[in-house]
PDB file of N, CA and C in Angstrom:
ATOM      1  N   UNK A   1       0.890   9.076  30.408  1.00  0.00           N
ATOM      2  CA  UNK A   1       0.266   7.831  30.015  1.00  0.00           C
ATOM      3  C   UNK A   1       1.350   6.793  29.734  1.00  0.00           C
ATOM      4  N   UNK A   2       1.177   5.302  30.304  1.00  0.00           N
ATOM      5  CA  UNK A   2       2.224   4.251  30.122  1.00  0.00           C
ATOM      6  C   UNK A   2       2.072   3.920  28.748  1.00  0.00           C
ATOM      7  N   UNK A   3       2.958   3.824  28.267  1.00  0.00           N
ATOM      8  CA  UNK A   3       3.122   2.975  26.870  1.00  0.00           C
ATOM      9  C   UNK A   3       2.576   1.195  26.862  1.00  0.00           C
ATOM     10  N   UNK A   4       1.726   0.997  26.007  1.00  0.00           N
ATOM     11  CA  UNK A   4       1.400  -0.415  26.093  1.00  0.00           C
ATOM     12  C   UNK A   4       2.545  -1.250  26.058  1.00  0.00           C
ATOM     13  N   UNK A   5       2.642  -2.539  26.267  1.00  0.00           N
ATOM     14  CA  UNK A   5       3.610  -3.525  26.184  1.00  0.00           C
ATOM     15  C   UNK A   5       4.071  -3.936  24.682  1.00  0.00           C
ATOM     16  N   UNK A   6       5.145  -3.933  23.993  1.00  0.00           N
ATOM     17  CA  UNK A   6       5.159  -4.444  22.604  1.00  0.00           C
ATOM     18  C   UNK A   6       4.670  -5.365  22.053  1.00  0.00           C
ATOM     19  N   UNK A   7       3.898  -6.187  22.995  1.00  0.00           N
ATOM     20  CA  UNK A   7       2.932  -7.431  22.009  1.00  0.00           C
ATOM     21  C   UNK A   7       1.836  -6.882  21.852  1.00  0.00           C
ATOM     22  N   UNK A   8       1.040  -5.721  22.315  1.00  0.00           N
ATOM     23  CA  UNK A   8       0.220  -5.135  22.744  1.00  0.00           C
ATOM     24  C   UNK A   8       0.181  -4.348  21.445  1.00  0.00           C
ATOM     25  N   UNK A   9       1.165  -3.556  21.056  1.00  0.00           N
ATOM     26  CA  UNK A   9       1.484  -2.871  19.845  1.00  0.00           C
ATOM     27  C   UNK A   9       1.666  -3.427  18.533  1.00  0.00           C
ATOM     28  N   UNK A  10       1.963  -4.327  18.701  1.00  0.00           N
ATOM     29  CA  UNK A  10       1.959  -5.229  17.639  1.00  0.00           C
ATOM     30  C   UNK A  10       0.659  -5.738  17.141  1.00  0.00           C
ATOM     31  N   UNK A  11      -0.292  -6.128  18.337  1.00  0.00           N
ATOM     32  CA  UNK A  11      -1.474  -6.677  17.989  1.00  0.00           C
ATOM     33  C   UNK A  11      -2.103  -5.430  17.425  1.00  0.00           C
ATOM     34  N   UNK A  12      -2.117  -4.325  18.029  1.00  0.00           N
ATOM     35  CA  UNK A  12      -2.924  -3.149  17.295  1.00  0.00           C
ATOM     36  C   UNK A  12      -2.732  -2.816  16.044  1.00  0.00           C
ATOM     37  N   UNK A  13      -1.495  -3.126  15.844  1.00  0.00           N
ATOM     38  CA  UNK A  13      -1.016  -2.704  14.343  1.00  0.00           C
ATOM     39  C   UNK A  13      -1.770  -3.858  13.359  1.00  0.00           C
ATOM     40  N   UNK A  14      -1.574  -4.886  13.491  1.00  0.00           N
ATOM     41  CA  UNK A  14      -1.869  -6.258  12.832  1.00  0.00           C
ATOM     42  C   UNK A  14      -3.661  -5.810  12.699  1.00  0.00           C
ATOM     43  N   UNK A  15      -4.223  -5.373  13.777  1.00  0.00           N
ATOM     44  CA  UNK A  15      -5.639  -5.378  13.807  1.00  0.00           C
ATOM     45  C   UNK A  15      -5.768  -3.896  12.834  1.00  0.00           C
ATOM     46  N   UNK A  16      -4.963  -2.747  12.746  1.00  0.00           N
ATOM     47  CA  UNK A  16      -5.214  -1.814  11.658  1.00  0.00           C
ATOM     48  C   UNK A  16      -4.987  -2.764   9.779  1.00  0.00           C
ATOM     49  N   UNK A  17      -4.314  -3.466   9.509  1.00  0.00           N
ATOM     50  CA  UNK A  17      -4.078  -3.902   8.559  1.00  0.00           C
ATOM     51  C   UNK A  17      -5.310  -4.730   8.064  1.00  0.00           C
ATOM     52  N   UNK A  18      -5.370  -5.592   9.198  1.00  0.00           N
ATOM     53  CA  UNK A  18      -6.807  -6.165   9.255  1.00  0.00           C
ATOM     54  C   UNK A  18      -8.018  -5.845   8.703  1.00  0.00           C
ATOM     55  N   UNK A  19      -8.224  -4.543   9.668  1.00  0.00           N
ATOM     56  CA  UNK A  19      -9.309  -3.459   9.507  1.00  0.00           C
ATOM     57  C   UNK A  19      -9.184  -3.119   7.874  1.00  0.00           C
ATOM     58  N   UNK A  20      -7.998  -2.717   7.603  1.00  0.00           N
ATOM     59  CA  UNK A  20      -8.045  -2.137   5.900  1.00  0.00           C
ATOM     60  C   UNK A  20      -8.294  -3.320   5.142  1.00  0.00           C
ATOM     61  N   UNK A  21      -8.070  -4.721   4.978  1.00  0.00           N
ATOM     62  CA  UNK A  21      -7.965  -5.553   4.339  1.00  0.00           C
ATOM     63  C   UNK A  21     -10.173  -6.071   4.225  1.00  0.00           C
ATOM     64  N   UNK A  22     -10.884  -5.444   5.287  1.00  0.00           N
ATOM     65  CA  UNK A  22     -11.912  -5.915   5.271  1.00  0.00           C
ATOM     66  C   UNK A  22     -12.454  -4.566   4.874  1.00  0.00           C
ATOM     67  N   UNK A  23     -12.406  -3.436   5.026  1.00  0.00           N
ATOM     68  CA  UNK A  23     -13.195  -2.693   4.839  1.00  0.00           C
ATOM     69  C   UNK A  23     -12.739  -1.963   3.276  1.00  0.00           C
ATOM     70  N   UNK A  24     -11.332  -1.568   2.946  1.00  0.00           N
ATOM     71  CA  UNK A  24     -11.334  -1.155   1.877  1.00  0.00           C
ATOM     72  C   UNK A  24     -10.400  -1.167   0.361  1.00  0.00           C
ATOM     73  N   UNK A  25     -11.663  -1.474  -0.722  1.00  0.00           N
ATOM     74  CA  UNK A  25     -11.584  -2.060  -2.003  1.00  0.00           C
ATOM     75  C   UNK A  25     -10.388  -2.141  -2.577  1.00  0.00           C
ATOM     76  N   UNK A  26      -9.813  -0.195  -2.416  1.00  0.00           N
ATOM     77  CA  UNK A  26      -8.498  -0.401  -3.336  1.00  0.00           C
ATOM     78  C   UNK A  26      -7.209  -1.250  -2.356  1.00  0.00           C
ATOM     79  N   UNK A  27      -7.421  -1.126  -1.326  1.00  0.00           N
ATOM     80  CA  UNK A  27      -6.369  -1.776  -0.197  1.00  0.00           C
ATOM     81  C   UNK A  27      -6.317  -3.657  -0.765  1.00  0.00           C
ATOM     82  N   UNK A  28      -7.732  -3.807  -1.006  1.00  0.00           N
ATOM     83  CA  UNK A  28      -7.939  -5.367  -1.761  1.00  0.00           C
ATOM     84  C   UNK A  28      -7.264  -5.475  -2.799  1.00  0.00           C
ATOM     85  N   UNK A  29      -7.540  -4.497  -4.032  1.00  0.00           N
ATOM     86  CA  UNK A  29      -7.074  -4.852  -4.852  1.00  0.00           C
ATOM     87  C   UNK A  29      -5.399  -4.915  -4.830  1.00  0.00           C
ATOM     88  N   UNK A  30      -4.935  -3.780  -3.893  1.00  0.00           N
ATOM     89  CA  UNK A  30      -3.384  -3.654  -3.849  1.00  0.00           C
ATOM     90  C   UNK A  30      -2.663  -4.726  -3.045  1.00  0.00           C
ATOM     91  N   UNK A  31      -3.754  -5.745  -2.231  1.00  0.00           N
ATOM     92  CA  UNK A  31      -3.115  -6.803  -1.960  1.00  0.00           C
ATOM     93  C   UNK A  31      -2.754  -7.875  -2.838  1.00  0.00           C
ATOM     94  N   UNK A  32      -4.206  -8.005  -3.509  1.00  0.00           N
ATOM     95  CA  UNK A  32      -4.118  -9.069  -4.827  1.00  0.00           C
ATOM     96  C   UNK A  32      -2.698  -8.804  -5.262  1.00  0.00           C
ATOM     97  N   UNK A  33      -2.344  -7.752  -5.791  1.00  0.00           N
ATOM     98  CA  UNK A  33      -1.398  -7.428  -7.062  1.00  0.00           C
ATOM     99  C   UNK A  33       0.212  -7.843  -6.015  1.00  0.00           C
ATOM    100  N   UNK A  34       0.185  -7.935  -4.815  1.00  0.00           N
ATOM    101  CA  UNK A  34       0.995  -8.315  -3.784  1.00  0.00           C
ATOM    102  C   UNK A  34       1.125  -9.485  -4.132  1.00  0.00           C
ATOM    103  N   UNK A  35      -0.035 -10.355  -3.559  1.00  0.00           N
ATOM    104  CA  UNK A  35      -0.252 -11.494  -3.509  1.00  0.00           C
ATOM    105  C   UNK A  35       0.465 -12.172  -5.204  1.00  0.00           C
ATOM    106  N   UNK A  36      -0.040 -11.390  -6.296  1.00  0.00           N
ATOM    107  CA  UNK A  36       0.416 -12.035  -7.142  1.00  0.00           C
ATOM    108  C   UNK A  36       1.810 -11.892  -7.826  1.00  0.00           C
ATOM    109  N   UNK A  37       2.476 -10.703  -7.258  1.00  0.00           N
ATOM    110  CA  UNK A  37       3.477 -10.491  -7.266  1.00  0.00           C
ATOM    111  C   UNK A  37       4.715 -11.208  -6.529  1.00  0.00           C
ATOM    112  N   UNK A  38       4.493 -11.919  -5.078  1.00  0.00           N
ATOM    113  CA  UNK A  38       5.099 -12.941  -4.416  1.00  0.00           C
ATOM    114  C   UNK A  38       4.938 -14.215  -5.168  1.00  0.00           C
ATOM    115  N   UNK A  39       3.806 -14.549  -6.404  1.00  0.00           N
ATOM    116  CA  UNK A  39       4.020 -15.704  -6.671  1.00  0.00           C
ATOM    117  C   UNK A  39       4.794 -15.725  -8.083  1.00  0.00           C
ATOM    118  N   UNK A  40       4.662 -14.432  -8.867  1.00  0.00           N
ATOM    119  CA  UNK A  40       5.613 -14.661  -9.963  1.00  0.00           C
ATOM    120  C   UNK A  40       7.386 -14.367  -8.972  1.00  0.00           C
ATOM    121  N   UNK A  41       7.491 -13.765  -7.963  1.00  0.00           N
ATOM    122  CA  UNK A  41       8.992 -13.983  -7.523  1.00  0.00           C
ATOM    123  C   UNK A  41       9.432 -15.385  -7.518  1.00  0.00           C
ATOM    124  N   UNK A  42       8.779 -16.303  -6.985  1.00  0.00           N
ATOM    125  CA  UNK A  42       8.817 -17.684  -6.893  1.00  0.00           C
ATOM    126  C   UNK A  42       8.936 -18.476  -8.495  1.00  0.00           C
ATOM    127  N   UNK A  43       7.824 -18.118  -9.039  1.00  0.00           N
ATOM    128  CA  UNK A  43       7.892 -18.842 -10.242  1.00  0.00           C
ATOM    129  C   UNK A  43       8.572 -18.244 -10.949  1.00  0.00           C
ATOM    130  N   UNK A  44       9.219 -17.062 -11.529  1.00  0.00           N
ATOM    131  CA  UNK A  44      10.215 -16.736 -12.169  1.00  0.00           C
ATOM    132  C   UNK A  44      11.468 -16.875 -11.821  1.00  0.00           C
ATOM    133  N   UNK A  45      11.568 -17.474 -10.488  1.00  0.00           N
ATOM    134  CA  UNK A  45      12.801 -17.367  -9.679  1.00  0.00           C
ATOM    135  C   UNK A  45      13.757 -16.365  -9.870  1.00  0.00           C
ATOM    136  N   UNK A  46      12.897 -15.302  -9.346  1.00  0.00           N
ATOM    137  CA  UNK A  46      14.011 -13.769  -9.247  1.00  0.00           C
ATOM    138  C   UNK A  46      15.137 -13.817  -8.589  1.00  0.00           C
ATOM    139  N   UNK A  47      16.388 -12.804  -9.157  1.00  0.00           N
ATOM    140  CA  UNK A  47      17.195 -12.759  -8.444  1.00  0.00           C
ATOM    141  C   UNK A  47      16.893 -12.204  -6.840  1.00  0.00           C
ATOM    142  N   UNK A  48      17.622 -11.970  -5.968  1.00  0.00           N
ATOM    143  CA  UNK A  48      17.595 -11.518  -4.508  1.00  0.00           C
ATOM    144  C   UNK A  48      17.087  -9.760  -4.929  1.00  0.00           C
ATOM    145  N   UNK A  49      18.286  -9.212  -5.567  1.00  0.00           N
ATOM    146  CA  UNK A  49      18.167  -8.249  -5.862  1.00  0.00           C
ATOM    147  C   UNK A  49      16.898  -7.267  -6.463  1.00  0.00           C
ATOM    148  N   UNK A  50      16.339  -8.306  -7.548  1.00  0.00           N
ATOM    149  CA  UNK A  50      14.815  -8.042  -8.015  1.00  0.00           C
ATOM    150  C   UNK A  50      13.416  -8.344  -7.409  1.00  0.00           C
ATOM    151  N   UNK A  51      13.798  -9.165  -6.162  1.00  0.00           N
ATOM    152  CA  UNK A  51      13.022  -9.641  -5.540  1.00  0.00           C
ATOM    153  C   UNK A  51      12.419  -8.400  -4.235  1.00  0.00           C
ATOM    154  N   UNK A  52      13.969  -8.243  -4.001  1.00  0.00           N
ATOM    155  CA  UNK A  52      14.336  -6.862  -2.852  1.00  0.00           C
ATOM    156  C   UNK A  52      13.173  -5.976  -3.451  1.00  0.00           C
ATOM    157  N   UNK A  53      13.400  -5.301  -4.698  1.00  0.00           N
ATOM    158  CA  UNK A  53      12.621  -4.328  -5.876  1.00  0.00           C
ATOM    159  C   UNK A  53      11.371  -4.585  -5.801  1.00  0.00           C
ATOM    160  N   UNK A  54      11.071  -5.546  -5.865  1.00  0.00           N
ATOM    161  CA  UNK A  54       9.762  -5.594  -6.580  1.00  0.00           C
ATOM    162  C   UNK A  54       8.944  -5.334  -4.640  1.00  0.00           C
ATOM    163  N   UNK A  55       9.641  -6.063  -3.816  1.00  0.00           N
ATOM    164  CA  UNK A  55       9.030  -6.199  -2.338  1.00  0.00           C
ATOM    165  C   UNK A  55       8.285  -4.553  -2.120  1.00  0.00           C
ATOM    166  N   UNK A  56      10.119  -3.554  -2.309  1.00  0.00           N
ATOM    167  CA  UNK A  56      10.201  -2.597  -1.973  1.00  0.00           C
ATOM    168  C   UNK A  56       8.886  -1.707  -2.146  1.00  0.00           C
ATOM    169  N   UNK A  57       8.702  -1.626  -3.631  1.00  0.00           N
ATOM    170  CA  UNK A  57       7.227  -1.201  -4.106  1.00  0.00           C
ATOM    171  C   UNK A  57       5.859  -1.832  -3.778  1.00  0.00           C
ATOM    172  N   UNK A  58       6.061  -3.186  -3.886  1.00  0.00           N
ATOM    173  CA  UNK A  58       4.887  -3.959  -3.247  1.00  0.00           C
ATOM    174  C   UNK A  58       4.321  -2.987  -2.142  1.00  0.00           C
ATOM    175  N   UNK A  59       5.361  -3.274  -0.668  1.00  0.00           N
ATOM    176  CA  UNK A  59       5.082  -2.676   0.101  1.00  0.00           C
ATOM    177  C   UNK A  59       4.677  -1.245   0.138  1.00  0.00           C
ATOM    178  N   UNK A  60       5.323  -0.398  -0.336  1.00  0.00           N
ATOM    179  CA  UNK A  60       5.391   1.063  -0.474  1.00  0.00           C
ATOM    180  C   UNK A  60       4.021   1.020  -0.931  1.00  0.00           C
ATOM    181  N   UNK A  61       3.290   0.770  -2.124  1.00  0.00           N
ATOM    182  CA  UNK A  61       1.446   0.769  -2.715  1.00  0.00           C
ATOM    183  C   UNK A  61       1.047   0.501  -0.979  1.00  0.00           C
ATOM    184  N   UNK A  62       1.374  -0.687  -0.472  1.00  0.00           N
ATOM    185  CA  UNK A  62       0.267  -0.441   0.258  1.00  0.00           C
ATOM    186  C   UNK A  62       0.390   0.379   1.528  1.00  0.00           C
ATOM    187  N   UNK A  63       1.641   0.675   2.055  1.00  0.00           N
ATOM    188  CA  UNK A  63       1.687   1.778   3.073  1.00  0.00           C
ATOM    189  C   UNK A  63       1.214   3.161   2.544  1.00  0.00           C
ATOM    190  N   UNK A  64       1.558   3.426   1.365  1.00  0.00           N
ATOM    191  CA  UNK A  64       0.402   4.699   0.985  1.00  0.00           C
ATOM    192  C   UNK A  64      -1.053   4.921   1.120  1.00  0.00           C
ATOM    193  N   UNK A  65      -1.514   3.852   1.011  1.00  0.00           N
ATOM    194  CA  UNK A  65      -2.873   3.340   0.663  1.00  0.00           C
ATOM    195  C   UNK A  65      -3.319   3.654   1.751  1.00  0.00           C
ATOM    196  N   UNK A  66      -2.616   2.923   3.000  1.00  0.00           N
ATOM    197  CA  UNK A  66      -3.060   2.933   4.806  1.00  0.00           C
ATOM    198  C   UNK A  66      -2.732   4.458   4.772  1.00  0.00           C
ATOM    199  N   UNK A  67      -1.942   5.051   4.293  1.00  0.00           N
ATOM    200  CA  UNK A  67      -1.789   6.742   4.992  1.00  0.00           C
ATOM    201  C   UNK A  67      -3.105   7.551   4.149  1.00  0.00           C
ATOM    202  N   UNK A  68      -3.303   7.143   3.195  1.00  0.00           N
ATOM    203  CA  UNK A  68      -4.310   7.766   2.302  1.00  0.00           C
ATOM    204  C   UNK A  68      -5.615   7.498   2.672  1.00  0.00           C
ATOM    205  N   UNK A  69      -6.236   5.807   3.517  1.00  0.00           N
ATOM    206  CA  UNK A  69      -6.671   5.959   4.062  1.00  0.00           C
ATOM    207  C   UNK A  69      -6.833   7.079   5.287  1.00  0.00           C
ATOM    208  N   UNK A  70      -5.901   6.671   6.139  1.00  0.00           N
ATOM    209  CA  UNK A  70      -6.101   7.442   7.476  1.00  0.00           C
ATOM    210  C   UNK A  70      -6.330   8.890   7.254  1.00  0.00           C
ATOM    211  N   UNK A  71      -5.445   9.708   6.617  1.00  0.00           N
ATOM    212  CA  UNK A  71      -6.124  10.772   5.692  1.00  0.00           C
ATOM    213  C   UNK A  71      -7.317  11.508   5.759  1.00  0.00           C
ATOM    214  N   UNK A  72      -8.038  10.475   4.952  1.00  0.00           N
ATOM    215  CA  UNK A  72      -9.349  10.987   4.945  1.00  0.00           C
ATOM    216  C   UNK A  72     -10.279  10.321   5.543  1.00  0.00           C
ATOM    217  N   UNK A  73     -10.061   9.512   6.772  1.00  0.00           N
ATOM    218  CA  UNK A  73     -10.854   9.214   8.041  1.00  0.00           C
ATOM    219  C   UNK A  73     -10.619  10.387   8.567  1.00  0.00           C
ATOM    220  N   UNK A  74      -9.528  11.092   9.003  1.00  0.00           N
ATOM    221  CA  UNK A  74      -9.969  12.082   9.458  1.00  0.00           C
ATOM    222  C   UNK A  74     -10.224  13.259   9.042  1.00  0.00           C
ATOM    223  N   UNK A  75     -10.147  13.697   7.769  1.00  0.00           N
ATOM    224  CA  UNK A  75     -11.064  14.594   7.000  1.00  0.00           C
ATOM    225  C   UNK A  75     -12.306  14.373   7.652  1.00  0.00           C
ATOM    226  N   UNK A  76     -12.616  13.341   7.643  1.00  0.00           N
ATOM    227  CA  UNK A  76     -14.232  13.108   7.353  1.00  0.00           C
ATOM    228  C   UNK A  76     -14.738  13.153   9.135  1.00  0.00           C
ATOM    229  N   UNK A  77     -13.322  13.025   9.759  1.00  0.00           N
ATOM    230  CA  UNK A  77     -14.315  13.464  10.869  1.00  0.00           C
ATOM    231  C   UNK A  77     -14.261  14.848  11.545  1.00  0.00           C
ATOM    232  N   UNK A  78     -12.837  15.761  11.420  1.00  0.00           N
ATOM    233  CA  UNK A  78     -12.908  16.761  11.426  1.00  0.00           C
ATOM    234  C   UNK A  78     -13.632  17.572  10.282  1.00  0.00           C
ATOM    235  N   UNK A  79     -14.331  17.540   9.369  1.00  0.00           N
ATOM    236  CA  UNK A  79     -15.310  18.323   8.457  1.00  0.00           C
ATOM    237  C   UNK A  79     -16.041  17.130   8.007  1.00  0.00           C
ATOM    238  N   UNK A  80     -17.362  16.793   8.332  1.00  0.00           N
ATOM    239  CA  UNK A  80     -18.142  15.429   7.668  1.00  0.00           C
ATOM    240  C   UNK A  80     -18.992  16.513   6.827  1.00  0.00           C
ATOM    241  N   UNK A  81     -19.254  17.335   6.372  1.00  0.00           N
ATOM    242  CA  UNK A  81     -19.562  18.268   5.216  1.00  0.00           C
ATOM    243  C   UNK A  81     -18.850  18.939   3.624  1.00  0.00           C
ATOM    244  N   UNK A  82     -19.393  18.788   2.945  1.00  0.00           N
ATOM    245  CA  UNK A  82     -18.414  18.687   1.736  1.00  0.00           C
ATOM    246  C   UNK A  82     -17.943  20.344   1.951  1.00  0.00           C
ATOM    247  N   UNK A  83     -16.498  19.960   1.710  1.00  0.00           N
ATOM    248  CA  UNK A  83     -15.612  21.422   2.132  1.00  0.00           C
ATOM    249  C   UNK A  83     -14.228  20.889   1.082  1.00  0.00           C
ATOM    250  N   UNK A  84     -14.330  22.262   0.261  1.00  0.00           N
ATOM    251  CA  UNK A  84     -13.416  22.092  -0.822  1.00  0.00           C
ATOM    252  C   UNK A  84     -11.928  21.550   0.005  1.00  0.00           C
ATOM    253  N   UNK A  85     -11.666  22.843   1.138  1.00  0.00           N
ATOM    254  CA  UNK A  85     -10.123  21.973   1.652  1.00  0.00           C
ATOM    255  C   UNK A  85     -10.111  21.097   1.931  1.00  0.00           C
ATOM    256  N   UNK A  86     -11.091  20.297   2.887  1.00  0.00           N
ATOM    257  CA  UNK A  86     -10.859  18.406   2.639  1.00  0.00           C
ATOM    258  C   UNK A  86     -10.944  17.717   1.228  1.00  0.00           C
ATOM    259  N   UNK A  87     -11.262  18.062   0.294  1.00  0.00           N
ATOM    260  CA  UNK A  87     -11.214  17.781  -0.965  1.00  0.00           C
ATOM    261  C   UNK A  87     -10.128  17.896  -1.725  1.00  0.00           C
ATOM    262  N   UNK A  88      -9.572  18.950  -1.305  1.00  0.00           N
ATOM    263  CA  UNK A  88      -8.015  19.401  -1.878  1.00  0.00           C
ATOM    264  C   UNK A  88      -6.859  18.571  -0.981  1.00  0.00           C
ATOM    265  N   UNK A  89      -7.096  18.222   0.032  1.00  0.00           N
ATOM    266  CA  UNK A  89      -6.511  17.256   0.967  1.00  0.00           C
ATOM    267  C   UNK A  89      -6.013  15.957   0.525  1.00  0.00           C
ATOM    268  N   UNK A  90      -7.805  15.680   0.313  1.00  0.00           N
ATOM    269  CA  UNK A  90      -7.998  14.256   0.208  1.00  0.00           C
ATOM    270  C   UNK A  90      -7.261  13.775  -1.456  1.00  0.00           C
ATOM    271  N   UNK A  91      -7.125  14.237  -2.430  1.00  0.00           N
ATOM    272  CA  UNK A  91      -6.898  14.443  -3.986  1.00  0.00           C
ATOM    273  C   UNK A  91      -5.408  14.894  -3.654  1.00  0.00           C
ATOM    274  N   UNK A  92      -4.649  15.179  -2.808  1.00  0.00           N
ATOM    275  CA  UNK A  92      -2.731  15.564  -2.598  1.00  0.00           C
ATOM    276  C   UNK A  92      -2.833  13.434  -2.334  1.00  0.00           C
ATOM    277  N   UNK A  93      -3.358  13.463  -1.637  1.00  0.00           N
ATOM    278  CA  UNK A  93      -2.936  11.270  -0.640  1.00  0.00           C
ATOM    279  C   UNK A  93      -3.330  10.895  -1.387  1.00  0.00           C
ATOM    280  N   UNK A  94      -4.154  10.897  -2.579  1.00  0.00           N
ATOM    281  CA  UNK A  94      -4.830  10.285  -3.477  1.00  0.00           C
ATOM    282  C   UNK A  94      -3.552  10.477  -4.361  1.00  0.00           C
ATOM    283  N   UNK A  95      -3.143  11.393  -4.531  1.00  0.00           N
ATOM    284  CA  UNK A  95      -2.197  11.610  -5.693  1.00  0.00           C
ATOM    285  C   UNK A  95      -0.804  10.701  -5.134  1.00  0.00           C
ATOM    286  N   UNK A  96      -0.477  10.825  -3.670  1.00  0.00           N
ATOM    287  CA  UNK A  96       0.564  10.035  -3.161  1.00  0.00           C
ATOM    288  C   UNK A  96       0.374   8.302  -3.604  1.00  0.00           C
ATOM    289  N   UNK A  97      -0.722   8.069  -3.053  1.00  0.00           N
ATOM    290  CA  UNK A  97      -0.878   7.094  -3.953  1.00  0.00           C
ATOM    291  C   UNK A  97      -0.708   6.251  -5.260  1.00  0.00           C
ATOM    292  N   UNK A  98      -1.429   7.242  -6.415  1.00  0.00           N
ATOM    293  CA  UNK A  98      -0.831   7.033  -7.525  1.00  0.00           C
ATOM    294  C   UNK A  98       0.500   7.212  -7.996  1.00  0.00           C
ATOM    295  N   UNK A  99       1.342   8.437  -7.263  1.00  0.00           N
ATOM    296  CA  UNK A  99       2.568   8.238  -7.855  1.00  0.00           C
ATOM    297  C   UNK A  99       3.409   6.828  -7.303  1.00  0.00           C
ATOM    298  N   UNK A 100       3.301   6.293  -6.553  1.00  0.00           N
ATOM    299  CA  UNK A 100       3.810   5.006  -5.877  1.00  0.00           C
ATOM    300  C   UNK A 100       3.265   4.219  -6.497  1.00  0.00           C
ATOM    301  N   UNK A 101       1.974   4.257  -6.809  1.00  0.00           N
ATOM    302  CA  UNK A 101       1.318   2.920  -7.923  1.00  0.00           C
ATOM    303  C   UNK A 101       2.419   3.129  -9.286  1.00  0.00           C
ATOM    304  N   UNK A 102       2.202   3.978  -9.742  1.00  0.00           N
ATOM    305  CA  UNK A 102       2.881   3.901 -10.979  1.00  0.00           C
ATOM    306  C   UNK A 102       4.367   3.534 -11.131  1.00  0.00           C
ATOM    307  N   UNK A 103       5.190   4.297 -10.190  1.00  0.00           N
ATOM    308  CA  UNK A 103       6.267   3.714  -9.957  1.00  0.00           C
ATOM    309  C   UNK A 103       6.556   2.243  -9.588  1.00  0.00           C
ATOM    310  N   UNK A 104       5.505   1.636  -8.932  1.00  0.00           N
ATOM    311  CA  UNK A 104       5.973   0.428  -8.767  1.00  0.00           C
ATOM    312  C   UNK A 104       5.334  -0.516 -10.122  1.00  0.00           C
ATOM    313  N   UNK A 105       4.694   0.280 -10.718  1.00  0.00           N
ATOM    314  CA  UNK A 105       4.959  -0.811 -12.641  1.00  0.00           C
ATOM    315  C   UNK A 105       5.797  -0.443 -13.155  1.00  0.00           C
ATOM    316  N   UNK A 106       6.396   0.597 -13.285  1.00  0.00           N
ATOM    317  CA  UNK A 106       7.322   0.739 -13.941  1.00  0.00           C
ATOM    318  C   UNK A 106       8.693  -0.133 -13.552  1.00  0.00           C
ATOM    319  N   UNK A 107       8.442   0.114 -11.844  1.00  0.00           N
ATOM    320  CA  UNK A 107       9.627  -1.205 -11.413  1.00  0.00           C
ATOM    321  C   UNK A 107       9.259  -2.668 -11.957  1.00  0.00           C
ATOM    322  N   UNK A 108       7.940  -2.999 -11.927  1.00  0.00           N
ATOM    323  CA  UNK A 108       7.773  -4.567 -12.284  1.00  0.00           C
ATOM    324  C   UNK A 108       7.811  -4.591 -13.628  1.00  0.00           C
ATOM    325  N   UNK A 109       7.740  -3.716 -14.441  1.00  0.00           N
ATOM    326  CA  UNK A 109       7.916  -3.782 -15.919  1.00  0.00           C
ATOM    327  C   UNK A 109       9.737  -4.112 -16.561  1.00  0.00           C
ATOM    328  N   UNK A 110       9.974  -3.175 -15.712  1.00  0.00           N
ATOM    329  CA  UNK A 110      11.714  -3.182 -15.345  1.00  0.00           C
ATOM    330  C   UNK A 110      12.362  -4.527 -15.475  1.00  0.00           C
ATOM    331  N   UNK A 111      11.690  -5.561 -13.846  1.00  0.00           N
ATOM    332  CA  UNK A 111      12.278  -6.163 -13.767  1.00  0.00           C
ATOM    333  C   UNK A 111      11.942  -7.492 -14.073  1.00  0.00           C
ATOM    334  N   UNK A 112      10.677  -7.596 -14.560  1.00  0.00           N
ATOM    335  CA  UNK A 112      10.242  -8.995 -14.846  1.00  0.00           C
ATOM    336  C   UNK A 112      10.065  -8.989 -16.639  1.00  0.00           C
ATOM    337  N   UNK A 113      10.134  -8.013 -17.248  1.00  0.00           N
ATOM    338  CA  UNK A 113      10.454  -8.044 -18.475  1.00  0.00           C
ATOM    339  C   UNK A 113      11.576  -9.076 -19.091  1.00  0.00           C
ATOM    340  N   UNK A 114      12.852  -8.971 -18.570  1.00  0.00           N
ATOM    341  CA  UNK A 114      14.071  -9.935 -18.799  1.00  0.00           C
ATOM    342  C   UNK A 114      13.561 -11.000 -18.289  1.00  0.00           C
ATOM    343  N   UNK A 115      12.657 -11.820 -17.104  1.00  0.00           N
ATOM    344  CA  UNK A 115      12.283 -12.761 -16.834  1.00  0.00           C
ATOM    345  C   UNK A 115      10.890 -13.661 -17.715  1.00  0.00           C
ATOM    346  N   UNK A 116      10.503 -12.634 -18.443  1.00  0.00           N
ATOM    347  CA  UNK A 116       9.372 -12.687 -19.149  1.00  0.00           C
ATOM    348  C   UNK A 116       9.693 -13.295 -20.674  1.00  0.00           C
ATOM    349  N   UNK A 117      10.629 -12.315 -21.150  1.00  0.00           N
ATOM    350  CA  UNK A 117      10.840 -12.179 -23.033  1.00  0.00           C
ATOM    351  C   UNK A 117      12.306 -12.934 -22.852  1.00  0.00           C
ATOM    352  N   UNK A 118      12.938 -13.537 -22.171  1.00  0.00           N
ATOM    353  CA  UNK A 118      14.515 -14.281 -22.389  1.00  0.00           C
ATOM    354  C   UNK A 118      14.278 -15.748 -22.363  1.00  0.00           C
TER     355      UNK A 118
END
C-alpha cells in the first residue's frame, strides 16, 4: 500500500484532534486548562524556560487523553460487552492519564507560584 502524500497526513491528523475536540468532554476540559494556560504565559510574562515547562505538560495532558481515548475505542470495539479485561485496560490509560494530569500541576504550581506571590 502507497503511503499518502504529507499534506494528506497532516490533514488526517488535524481532523483526529478535531474529532476529539467535538466529541470528548475531558479532551474539552484539558483544552480549556491549555487555553488558559497560554494566556497566563503571556500575562505573567514567563521566562522561555517556564514557558518550555508549562508547554511540555500542557501538551503531554492532552496526548494522553488522545491515547486514552483511542484505547478504549478499541476496547469497545474489540469486546462491546462488559468484560472485566477491557475494564482493567481501560482504568491502566485512565490511570496514564491522571498521572500526567497531576504532574503537570505540580509543574504549574512550581512555576507560576514565583510569578504569582513575588
Amino acid at each position: 500500500m502507497r503511503k499518502p502524500p504529507v499534506h494528506k497526513s497532516f490533514q488526517n491528523a488535524f481532523r483526529g484532534i478535531f474529532l476529539m475536540m467535538k466529541s470528548e468532554r475531558n479532551f474539552q476540559i484539558e483544552l480549556l486548562a491549555f487555553m488558559i494556560n497560554l494566556f497566563l504565559i503571556f500575562y505573567l510574562k514567563l521566562s522561555v524556560a517556564d514557558a518550555v515547562c508549562v508547554l511540555i505538560v500542557s501538551f503531554g495532558v492532552l496526548a494522553a487523553e488522545i491515547f486514552n481515548t483511542s484505547i478504549e475505542k478499541i476496547c469497545d470495539i474489540i469486546q462491546p460487552e462488559f468484560d472485566i479485561r477491557i475494564g482493567f485496560i481501560k482504568d491502566i490509560s485512565a490511570g496514564a492519564v491522571l498521572l500526567v494530569s497531576i504532574s503537570s500541576v505540580i509543574v504549574g504550581i512550581l512555576v507560576y507560584w514565583k510569578y504569582i506571590f513575588s
